[in-house]
C-alpha atoms as a PDB file:
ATOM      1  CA  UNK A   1       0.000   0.000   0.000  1.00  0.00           C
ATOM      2  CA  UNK A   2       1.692   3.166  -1.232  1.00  0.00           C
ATOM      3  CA  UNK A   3       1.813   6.326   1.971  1.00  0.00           C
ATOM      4  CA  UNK A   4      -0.349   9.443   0.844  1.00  0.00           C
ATOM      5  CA  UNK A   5       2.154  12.068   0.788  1.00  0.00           C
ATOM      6  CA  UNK A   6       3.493  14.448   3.652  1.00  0.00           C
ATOM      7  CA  UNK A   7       1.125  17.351   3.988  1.00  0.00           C
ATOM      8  CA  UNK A   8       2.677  20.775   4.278  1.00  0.00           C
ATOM      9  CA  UNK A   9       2.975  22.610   7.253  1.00  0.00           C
ATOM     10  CA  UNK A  10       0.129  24.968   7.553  1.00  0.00           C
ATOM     11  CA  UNK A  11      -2.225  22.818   6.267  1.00  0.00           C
ATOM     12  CA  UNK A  12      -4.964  22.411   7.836  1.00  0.00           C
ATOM     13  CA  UNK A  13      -6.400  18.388   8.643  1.00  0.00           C
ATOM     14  CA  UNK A  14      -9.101  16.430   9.748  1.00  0.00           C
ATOM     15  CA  UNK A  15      -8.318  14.051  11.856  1.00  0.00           C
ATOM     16  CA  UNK A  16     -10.107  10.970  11.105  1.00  0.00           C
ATOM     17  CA  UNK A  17      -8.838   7.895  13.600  1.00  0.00           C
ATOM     18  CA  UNK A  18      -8.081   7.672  16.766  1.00  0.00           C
ATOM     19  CA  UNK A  19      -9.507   9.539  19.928  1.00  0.00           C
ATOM     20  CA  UNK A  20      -9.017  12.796  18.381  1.00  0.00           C
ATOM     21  CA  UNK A  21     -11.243  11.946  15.631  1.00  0.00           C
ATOM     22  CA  UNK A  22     -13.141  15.047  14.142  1.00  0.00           C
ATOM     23  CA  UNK A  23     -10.931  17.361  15.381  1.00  0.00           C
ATOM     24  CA  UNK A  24      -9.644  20.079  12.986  1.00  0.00           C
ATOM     25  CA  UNK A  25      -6.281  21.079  13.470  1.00  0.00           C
ATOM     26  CA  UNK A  26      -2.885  22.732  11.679  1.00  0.00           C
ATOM     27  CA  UNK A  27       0.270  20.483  10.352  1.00  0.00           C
ATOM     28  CA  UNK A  28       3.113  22.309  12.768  1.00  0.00           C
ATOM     29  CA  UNK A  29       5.907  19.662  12.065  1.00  0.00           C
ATOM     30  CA  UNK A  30       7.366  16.625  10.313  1.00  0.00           C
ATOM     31  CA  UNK A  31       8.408  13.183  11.335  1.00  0.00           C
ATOM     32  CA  UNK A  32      10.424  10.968   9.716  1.00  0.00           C
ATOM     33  CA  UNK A  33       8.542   8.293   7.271  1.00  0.00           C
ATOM     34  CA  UNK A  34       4.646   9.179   6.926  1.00  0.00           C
ATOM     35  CA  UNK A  35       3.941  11.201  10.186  1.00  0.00           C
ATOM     36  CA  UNK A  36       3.276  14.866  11.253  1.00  0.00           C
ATOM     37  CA  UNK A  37       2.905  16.941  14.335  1.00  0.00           C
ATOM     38  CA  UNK A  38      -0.368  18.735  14.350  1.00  0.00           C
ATOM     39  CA  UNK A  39      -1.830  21.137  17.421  1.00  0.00           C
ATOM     40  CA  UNK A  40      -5.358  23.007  17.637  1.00  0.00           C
ATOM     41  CA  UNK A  41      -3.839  25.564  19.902  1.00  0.00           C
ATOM     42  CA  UNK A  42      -6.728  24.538  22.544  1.00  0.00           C
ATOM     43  CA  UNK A  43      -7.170  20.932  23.374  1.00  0.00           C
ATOM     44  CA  UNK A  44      -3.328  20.396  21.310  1.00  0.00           C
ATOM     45  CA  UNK A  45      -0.861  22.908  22.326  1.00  0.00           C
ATOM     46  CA  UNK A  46       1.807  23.510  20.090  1.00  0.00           C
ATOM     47  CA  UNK A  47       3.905  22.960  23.024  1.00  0.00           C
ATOM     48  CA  UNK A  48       2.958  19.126  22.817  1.00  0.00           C
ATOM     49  CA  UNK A  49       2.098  18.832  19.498  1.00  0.00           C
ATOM     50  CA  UNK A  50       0.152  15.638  18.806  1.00  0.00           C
ATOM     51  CA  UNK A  51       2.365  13.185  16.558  1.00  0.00           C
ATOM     52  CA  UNK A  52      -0.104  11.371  13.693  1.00  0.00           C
ATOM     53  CA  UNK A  53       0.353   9.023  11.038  1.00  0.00           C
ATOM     54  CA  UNK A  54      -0.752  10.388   7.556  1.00  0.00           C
ATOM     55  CA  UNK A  55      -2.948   7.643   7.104  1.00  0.00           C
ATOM     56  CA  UNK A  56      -5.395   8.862  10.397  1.00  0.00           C
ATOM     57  CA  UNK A  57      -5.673  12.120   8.608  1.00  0.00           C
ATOM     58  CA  UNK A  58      -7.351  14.011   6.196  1.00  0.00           C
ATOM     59  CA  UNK A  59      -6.245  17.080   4.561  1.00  0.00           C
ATOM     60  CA  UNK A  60      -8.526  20.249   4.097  1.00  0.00           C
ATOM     61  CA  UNK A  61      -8.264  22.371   0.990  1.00  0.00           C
ATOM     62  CA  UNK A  62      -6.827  25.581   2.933  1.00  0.00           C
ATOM     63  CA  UNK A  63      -3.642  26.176   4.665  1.00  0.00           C
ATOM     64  CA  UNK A  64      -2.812  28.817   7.119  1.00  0.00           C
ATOM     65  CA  UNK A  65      -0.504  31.173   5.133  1.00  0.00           C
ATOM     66  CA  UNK A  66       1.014  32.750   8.744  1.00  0.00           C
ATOM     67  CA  UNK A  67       1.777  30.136  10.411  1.00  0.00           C
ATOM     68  CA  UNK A  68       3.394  28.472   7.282  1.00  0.00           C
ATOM     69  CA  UNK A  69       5.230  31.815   7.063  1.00  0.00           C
ATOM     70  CA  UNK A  70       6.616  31.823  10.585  1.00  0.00           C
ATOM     71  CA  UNK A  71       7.803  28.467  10.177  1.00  0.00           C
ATOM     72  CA  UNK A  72       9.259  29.012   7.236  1.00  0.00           C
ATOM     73  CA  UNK A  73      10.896  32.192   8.664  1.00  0.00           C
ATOM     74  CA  UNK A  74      12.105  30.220  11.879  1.00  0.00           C
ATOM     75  CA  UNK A  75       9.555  31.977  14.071  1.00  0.00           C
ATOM     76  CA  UNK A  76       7.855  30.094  17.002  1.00  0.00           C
ATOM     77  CA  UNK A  77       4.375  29.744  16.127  1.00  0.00           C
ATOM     78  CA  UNK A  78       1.739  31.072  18.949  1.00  0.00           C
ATOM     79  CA  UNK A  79      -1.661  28.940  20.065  1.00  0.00           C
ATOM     80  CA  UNK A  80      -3.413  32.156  19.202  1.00  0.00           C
ATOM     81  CA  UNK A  81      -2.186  31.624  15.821  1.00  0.00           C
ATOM     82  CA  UNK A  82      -3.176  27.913  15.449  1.00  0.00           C
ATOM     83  CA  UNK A  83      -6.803  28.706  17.118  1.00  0.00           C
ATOM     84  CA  UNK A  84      -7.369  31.841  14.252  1.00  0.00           C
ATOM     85  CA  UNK A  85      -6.233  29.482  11.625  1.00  0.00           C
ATOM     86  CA  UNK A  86      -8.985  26.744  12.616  1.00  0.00           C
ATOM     87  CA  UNK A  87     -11.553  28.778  13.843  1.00  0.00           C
ATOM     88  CA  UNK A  88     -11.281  31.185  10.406  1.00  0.00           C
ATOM     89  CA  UNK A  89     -11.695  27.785   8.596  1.00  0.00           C
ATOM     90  CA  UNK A  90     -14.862  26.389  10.231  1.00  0.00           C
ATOM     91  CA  UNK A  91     -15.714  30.077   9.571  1.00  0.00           C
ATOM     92  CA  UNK A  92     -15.399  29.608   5.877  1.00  0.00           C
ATOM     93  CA  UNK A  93     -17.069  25.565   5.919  1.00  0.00           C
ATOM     94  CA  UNK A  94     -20.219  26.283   8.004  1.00  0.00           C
ATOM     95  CA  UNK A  95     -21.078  22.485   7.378  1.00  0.00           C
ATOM     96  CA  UNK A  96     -17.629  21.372   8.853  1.00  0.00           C
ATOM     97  CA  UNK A  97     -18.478  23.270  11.835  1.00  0.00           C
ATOM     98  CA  UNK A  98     -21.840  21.744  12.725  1.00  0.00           C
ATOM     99  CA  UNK A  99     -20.170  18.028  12.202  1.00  0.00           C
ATOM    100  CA  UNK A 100     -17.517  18.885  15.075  1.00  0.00           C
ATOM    101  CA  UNK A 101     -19.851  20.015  17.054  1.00  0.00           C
ATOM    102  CA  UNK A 102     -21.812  16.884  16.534  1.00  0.00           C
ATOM    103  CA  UNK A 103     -18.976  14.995  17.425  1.00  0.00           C
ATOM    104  CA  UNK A 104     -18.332  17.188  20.481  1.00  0.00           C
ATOM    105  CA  UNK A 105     -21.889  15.831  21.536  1.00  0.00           C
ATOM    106  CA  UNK A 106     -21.684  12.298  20.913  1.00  0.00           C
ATOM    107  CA  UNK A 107     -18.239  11.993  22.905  1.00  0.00           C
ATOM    108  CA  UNK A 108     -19.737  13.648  26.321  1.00  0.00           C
ATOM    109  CA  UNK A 109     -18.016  16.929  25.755  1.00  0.00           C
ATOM    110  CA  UNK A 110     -21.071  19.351  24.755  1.00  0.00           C
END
């Protein structure tokens, strides 16, 4: 079975295994072979960025230009930054919104 390729950093994912699953969050690092770092910058810090296998995620069609930039740039990237990055997505995909809350609901978090 071939390994979807690496998404960049700044892109945002759906995470789609695992006990994260439904959360939206922003690729902040690489691993070697076929994993990446992501964080929310709520319930994932980008202090302790959550390590996933490419295969557990899917990728959304946006990525955050800044906090690609400040990576690129060698910047530290903020929580704030993460959290406007997701929450400006959900913003944009009303529908992707509704299903996370969903999911929110049928986990015991809502």
């Amino acid at each position: 079975m071939k390994t979807p390729a690496l998404p960049e950093i700044g892109r945002i994912v759906e995470v789609v295994r695992g006990r994260d699953r439904g959360l939206y969050a922003v690729v902040v690092g690489h691993e070697p072979a076929r994993f990446v770092q992501i964080a929310d910058g709520d319930k994932r810090k980008v202090d302790c960025p959550k390590k996933k296998n490419v295969l557990h995620i899917r990728p959304m069609p946006m990525v955050a230009d800044e906090v690609a930039q400040i990576v690129a740039g060698g910047g530290r990237v903020t929580n704030a930054n993460l959290r406007y990055a997701v929450r400006r997505f959900l913003a944009e995909h009303p529908q992707r919104m509704e299903a996370q809350e969903e999911e929110g609901v049928e986990r015991g978090e809502g």
